[in-house]
C-alpha atoms as a PDB file:
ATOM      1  CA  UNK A   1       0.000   0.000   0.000  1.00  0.00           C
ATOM      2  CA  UNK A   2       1.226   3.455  -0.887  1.00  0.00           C
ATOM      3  CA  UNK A   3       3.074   5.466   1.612  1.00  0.00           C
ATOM      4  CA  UNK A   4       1.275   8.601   3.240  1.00  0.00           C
ATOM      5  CA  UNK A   5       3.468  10.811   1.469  1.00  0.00           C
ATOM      6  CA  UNK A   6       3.657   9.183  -1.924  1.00  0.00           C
ATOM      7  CA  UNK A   7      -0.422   9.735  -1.697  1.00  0.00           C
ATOM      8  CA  UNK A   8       0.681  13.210  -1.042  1.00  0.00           C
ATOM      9  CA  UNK A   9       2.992  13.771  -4.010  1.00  0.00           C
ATOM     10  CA  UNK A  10       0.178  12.295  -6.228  1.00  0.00           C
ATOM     11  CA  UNK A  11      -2.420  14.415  -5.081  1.00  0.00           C
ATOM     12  CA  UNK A  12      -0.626  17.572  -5.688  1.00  0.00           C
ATOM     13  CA  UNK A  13       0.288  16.411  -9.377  1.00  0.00           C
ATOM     14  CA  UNK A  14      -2.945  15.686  -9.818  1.00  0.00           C
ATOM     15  CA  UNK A  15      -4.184  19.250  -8.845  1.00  0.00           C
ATOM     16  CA  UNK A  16      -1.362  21.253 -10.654  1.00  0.00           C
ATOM     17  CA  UNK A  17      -2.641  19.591 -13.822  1.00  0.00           C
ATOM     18  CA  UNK A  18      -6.105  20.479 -13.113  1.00  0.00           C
ATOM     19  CA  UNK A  19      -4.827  24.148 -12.955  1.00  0.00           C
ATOM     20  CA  UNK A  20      -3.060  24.067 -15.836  1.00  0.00           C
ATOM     21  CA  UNK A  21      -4.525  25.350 -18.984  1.00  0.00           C
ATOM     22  CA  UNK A  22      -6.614  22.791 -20.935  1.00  0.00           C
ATOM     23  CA  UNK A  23      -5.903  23.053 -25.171  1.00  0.00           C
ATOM     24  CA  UNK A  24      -8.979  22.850 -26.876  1.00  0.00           C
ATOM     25  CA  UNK A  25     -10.551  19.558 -28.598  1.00  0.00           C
ATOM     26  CA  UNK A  26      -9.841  19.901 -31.944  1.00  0.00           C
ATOM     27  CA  UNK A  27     -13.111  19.821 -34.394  1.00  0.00           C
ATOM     28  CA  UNK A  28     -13.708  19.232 -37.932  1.00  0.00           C
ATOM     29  CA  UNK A  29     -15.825  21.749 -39.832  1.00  0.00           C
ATOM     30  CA  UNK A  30     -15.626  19.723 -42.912  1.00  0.00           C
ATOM     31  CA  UNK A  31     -17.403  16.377 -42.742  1.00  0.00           C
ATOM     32  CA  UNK A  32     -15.249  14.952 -46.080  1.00  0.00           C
ATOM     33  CA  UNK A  33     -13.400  16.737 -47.638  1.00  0.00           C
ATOM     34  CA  UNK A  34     -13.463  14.778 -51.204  1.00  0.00           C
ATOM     35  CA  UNK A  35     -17.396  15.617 -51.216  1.00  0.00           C
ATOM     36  CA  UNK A  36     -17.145  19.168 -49.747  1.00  0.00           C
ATOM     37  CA  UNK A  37     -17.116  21.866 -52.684  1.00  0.00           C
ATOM     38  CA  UNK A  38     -15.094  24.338 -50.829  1.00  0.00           C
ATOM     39  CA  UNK A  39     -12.103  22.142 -50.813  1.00  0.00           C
ATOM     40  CA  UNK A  40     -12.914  19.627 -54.117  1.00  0.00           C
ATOM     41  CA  UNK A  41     -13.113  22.657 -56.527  1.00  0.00           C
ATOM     42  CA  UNK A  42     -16.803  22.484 -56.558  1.00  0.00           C
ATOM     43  CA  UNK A  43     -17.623  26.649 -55.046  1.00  0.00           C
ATOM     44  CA  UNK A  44     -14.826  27.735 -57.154  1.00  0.00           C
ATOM     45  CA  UNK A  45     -16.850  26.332 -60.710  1.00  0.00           C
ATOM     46  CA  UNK A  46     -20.182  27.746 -59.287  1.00  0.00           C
ATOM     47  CA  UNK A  47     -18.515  31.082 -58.098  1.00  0.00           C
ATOM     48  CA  UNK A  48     -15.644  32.074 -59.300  1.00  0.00           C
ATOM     49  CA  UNK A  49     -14.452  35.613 -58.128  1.00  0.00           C
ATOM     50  CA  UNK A  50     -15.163  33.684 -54.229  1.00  0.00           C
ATOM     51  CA  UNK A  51     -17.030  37.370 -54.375  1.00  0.00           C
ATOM     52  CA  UNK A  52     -14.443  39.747 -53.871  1.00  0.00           C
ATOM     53  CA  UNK A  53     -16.682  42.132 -55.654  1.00  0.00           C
ATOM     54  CA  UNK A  54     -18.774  42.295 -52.247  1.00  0.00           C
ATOM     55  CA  UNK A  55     -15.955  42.917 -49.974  1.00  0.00           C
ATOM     56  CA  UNK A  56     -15.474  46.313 -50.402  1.00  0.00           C
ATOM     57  CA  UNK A  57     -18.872  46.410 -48.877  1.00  0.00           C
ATOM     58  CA  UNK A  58     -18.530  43.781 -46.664  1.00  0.00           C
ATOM     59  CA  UNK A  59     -15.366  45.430 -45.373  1.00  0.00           C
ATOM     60  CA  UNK A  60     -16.985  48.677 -45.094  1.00  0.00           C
ATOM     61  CA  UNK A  61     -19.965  47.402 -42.724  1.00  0.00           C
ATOM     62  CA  UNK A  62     -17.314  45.676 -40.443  1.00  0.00           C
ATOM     63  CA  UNK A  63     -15.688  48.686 -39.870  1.00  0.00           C
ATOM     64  CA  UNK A  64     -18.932  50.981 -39.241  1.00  0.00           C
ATOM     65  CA  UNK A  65     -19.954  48.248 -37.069  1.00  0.00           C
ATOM     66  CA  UNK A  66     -16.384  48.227 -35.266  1.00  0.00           C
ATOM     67  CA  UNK A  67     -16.670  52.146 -35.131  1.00  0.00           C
ATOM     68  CA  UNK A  68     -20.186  51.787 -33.501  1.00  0.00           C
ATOM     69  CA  UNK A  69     -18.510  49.932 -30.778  1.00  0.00           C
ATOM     70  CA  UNK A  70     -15.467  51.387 -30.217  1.00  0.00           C
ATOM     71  CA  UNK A  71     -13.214  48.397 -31.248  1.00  0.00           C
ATOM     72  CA  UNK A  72      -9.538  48.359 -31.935  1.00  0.00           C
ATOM     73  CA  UNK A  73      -8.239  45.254 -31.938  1.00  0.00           C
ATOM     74  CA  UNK A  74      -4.414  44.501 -32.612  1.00  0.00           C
ATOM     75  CA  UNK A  75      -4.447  40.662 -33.807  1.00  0.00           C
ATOM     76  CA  UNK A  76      -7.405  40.392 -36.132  1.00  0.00           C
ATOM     77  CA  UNK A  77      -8.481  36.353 -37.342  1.00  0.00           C
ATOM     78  CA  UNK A  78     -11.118  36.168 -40.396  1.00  0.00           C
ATOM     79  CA  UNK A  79     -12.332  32.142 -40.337  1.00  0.00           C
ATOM     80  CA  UNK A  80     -13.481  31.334 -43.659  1.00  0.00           C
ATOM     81  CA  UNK A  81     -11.105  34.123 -45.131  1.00  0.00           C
ATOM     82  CA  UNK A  82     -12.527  33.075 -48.759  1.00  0.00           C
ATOM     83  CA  UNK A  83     -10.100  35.188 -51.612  1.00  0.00           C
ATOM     84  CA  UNK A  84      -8.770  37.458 -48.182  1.00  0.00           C
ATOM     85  CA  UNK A  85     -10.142  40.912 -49.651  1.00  0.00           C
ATOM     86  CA  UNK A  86     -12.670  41.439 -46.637  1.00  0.00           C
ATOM     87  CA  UNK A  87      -9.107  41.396 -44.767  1.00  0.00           C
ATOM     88  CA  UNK A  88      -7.144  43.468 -46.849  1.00  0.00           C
ATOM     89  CA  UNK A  89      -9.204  46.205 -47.280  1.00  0.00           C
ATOM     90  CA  UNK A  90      -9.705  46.017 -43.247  1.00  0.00           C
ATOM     91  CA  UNK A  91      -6.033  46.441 -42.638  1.00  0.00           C
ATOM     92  CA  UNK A  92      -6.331  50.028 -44.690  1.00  0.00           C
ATOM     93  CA  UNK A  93      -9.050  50.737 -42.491  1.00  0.00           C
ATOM     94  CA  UNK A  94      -7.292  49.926 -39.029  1.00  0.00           C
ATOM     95  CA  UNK A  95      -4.565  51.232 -37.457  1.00  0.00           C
ATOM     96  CA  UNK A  96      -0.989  50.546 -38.770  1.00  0.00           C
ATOM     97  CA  UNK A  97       0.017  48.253 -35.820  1.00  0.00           C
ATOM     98  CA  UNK A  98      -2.589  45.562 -36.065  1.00  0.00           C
ATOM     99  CA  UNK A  99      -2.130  41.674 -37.256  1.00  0.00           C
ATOM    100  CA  UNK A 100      -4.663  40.061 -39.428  1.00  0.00           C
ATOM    101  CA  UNK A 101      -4.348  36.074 -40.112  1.00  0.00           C
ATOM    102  CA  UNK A 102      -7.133  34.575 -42.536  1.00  0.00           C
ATOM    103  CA  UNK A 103      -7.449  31.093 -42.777  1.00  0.00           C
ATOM    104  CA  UNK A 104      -9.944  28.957 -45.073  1.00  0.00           C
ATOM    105  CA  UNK A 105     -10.187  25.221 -45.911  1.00  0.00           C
ATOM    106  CA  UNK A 106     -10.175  25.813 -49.599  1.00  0.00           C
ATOM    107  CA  UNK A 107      -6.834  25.400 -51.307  1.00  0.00           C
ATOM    108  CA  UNK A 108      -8.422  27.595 -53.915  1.00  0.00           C
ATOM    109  CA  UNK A 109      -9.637  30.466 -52.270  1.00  0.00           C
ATOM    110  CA  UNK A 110      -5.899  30.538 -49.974  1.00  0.00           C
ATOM    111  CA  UNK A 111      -4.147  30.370 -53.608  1.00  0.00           C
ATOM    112  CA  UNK A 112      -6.429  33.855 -54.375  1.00  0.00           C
ATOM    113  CA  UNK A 113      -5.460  35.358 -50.860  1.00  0.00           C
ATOM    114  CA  UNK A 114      -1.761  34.729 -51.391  1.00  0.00           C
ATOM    115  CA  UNK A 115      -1.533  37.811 -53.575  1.00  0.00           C
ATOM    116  CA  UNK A 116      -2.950  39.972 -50.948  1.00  0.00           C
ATOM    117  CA  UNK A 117      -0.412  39.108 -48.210  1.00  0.00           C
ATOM    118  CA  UNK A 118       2.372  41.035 -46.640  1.00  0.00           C
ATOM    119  CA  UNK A 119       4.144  41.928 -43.458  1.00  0.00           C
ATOM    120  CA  UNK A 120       1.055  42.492 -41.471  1.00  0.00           C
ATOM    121  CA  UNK A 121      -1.295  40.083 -43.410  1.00  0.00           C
ATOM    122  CA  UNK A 122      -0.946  36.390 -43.520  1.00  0.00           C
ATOM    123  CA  UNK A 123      -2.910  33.297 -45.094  1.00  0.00           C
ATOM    124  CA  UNK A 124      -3.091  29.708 -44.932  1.00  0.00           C
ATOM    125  CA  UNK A 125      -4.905  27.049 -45.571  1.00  0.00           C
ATOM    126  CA  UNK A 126      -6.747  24.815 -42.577  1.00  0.00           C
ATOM    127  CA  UNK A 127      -9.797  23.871 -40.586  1.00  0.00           C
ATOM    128  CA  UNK A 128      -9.635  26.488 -37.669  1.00  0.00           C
ATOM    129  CA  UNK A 129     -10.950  23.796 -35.237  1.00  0.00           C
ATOM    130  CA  UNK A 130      -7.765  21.542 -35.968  1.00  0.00           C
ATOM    131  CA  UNK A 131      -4.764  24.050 -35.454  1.00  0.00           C
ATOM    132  CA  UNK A 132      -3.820  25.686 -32.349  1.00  0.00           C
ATOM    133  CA  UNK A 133      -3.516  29.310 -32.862  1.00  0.00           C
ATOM    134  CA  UNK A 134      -3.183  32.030 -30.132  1.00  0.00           C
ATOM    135  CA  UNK A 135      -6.393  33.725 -28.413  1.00  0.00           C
ATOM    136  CA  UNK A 136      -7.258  36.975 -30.684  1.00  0.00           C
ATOM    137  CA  UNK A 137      -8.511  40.131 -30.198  1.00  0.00           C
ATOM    138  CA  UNK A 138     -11.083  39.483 -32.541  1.00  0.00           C
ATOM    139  CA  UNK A 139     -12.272  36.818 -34.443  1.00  0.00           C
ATOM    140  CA  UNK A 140     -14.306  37.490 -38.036  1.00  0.00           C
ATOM    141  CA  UNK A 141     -17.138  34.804 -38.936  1.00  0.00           C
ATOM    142  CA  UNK A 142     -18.503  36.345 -42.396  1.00  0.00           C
ATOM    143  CA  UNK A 143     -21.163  34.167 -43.907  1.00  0.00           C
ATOM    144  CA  UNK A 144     -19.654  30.955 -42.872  1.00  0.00           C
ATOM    145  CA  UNK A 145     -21.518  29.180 -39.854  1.00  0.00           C
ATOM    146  CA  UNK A 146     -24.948  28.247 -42.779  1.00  0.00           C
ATOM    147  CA  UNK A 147     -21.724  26.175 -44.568  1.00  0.00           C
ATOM    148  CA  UNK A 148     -20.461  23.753 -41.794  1.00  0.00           C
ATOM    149  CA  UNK A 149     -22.875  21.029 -41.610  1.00  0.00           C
ATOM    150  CA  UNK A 150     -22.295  20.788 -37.414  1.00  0.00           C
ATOM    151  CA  UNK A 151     -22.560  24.746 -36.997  1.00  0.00           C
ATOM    152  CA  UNK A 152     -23.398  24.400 -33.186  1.00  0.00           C
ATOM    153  CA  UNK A 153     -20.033  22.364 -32.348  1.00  0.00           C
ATOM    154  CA  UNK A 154     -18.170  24.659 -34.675  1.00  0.00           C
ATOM    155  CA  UNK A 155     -19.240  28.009 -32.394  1.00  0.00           C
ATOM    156  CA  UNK A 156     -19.098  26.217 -29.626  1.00  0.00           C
ATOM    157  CA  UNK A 157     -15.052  25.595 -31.000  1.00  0.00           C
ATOM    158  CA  UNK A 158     -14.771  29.533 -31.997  1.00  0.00           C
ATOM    159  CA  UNK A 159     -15.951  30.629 -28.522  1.00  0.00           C
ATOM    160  CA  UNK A 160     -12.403  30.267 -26.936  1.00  0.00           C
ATOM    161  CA  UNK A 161     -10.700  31.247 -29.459  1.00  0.00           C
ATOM    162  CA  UNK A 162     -10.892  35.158 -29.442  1.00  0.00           C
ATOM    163  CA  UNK A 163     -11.783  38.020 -27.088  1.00  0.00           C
ATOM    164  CA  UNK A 164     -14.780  39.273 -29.421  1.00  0.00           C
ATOM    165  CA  UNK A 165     -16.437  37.962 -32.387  1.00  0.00           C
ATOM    166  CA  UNK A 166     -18.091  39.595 -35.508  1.00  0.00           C
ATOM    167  CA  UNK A 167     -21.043  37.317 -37.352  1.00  0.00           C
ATOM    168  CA  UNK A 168     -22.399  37.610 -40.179  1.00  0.00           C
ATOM    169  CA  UNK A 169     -25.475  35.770 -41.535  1.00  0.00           C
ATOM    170  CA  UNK A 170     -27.341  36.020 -44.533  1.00  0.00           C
ATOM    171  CA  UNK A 171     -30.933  36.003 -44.039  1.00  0.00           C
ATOM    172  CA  UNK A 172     -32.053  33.661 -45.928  1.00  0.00           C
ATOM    173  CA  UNK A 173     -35.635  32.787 -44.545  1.00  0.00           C
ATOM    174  CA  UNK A 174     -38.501  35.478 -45.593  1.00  0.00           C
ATOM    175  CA  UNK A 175     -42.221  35.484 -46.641  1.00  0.00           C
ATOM    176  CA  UNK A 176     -40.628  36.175 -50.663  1.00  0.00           C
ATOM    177  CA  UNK A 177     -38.082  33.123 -50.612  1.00  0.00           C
ATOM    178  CA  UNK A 178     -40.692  30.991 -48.943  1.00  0.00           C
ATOM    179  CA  UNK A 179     -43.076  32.144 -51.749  1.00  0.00           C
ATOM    180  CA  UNK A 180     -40.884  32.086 -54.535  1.00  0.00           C
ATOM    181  CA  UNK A 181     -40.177  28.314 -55.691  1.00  0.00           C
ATOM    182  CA  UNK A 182     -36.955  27.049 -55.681  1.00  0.00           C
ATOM    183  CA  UNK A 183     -35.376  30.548 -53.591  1.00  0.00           C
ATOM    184  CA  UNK A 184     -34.015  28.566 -50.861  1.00  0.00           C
ATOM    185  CA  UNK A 185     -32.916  25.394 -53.025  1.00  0.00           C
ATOM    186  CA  UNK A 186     -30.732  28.042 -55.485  1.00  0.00           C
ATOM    187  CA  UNK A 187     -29.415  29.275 -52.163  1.00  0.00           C
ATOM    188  CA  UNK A 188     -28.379  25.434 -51.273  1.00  0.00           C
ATOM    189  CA  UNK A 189     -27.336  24.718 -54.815  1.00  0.00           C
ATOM    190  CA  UNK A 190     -25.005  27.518 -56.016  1.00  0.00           C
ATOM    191  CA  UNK A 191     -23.709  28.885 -52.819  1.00  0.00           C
ATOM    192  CA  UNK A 192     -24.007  25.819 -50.674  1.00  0.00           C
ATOM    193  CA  UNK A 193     -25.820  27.227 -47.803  1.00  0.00           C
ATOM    194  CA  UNK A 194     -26.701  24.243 -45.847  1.00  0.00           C
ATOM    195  CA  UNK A 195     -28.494  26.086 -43.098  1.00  0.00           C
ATOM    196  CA  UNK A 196     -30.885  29.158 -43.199  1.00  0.00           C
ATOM    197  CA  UNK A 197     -31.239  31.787 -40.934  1.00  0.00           C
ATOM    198  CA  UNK A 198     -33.698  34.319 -39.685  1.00  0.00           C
ATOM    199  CA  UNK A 199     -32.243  37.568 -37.318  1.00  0.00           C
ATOM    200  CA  UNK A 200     -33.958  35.155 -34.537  1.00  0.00           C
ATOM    201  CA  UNK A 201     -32.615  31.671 -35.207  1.00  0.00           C
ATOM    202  CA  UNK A 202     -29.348  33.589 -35.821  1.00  0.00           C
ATOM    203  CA  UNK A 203     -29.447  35.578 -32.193  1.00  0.00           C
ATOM    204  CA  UNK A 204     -30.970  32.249 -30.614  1.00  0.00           C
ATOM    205  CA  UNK A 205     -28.286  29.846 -31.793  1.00  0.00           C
ATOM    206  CA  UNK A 206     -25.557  32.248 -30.391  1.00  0.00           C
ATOM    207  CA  UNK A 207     -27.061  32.455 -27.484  1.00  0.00           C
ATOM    208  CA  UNK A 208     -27.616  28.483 -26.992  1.00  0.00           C
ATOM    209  CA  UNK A 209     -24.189  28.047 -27.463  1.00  0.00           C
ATOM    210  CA  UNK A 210     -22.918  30.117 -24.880  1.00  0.00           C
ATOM    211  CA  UNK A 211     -22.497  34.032 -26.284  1.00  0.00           C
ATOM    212  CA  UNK A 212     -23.681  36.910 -25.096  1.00  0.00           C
ATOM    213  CA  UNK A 213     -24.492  39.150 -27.390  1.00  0.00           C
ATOM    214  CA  UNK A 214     -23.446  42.277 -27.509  1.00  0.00           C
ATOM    215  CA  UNK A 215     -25.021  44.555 -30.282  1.00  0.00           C
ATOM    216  CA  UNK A 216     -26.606  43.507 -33.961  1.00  0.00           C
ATOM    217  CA  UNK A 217     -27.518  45.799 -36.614  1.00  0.00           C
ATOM    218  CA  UNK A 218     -28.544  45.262 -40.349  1.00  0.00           C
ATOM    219  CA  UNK A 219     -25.826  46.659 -42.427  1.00  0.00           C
ATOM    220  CA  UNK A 220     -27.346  48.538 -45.727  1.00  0.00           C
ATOM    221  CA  UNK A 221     -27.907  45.728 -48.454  1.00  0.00           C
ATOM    222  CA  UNK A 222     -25.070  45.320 -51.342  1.00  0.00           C
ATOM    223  CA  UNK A 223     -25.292  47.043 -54.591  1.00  0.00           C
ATOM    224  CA  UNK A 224     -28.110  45.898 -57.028  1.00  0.00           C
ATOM    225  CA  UNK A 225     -26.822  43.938 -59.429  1.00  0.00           C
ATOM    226  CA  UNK A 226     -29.978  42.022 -61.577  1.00  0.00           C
ATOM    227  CA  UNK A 227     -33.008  44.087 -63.135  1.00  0.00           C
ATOM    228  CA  UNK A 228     -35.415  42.497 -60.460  1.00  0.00           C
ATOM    229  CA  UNK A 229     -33.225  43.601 -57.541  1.00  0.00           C
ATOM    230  CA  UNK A 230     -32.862  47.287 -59.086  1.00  0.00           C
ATOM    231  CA  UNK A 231     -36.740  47.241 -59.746  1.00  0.00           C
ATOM    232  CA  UNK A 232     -37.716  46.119 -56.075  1.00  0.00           C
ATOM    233  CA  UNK A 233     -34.766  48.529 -53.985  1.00  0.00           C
ATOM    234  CA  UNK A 234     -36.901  51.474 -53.946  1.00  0.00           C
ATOM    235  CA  UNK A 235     -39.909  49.250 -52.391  1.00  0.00           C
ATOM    236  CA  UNK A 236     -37.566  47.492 -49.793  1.00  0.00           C
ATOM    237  CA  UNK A 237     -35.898  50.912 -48.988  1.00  0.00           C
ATOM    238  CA  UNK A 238     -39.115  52.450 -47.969  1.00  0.00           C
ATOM    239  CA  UNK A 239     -40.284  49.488 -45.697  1.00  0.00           C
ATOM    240  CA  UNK A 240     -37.131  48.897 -44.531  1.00  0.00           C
ATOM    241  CA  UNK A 241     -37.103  52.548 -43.265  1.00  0.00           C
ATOM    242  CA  UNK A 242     -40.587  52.508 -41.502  1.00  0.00           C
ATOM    243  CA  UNK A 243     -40.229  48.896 -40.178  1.00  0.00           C
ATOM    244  CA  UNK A 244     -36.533  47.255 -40.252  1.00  0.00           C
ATOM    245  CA  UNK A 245     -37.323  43.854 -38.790  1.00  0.00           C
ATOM    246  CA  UNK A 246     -40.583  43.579 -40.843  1.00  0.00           C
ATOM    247  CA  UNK A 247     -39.481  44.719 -44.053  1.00  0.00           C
ATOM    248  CA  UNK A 248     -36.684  42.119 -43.797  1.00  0.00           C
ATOM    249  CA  UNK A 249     -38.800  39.125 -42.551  1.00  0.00           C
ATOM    250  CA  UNK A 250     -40.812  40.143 -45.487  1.00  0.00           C
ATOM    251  CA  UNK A 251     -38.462  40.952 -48.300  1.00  0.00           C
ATOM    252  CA  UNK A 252     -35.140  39.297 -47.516  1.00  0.00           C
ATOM    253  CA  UNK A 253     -32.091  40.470 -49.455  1.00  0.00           C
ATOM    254  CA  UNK A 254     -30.707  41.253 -45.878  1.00  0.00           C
ATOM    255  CA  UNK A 255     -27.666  39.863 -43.872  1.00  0.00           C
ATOM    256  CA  UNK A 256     -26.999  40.508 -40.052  1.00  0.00           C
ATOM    257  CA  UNK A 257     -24.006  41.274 -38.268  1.00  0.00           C
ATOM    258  CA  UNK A 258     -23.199  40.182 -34.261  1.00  0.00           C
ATOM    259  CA  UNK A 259     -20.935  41.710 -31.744  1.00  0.00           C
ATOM    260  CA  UNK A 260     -20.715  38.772 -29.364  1.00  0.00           C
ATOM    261  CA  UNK A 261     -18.351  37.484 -26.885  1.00  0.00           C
END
């Protein structure tokens, strides 16, 4: 039978290991990777600019949004970086001394980032859940979370990871895409949503995995770009500005973005 003090020396290992730091399970976002079209090729055929022609926009409501809050983080991490624009233009938005890291899983949107790197501003390509990174001042989550089939265990993974997080989510779910035949399948078929969100199951998901949230706003809607969207703005526009939430429950064509922690 073990000594007294040999019980001793055990016990105290035992507790300074239980007060070390514990590294965080690592988690998959991508099911398989031969069958996911963000890493087989697929996205890239279906969209090929990976949409940089939204991220001057997109990069302009993230900083409004940041503004609105006060936020000025030094080490900046966009998960699901896509082509890395949203990033770039960021870093001529923010001060001089910050970091930015983007990482995707798609070889092919890392291969479009590479172009935009330099000292400040780095890429690569991985599953965030699977590397080991240092905590961040903020972490970026742009209309990713409706393309990772387990979204609750990925935010649940993200929650650790950074000091703040920005979310974005498209709104998919309104009285015109449940009305319109085949809105929400196009949605699953060319941009390979897998999940669809309202501004409640968005906030409500965030919340059941542990966030609090700390201020949402819609950010203006991006640039019309078909004859149907430029023929229905000045409609949305008008009941967006008497009634935000109803106009966009109604009409769609709206994402929202999440200050959470």
């Amino acid at each position: 039978m073990p000594s007294a003090d040999v019980l001793t020396q055990v016990a105290s290992q035992d507790e300074a290991i239980q007060r070390q730091p514990q590294l965080p399970q690592k988690f998959s976002s991508v099911r398989d990777p031969l069958a996911d079209p963000h890493v087989n090729g697929e996205y890239l055929k279906t969209n090929p600019t990976w949409h940089v022609e939204y991220s001057p926009w997109k990069a302009e409501n993230i900083y409004r949004f940041m503004d609105r809050n006060n936020l000025a983080p030094k080490t900046v991490c966009e998960v699901g970086c896509g082509a890395g624009e949203v990033l770039r233009q960021l870093q001529s938005k923010l001060s001089p001394d910050s970091r930015f890291w983007g990482y995707d899983v798609s070889p092919q949107a890392i291969a479009m980032a590479r172009s935009r790197e330099n000292a400040s501003l780095n890429f690569g390509v991985a599953d965030f859940g699977e590397m080991q990174t240092p905590r961040f001042d903020l972490l970026l989550v742009l209309e990713v979370v409706d393309h990772v089939e387990d979204y609750f265990g990925f935010l649940r993974m993200l929650k650790p990871r950074g000091d703040l997080k920005i979310f974005s989510f498209s709104l998919d779910i309104s009285v015109q895409t449940a009305l319109r035949g085949g809105a929400l399948a196009q949605r699953r078929g060319v941009h390979h949503h897998l999940h669809h969100f309202s501004k409640e199951t968005a906030l409500s998901v965030l919340k059941e995995t542990g966030y609090e949230i700390l201020d949402h706003m819609y950010p203006p809607p991006p640039p019309s770009r078909t004859s149907m969207q430029k023929l229905a703005r000045p409609l949305r526009s008008i009941s967006f500005a008497m009634n935000p939430d109803l106009s966009v429950r109604f009409f769609g064509g709206h994402s929202l973005l999440i200050l959470a922690r």
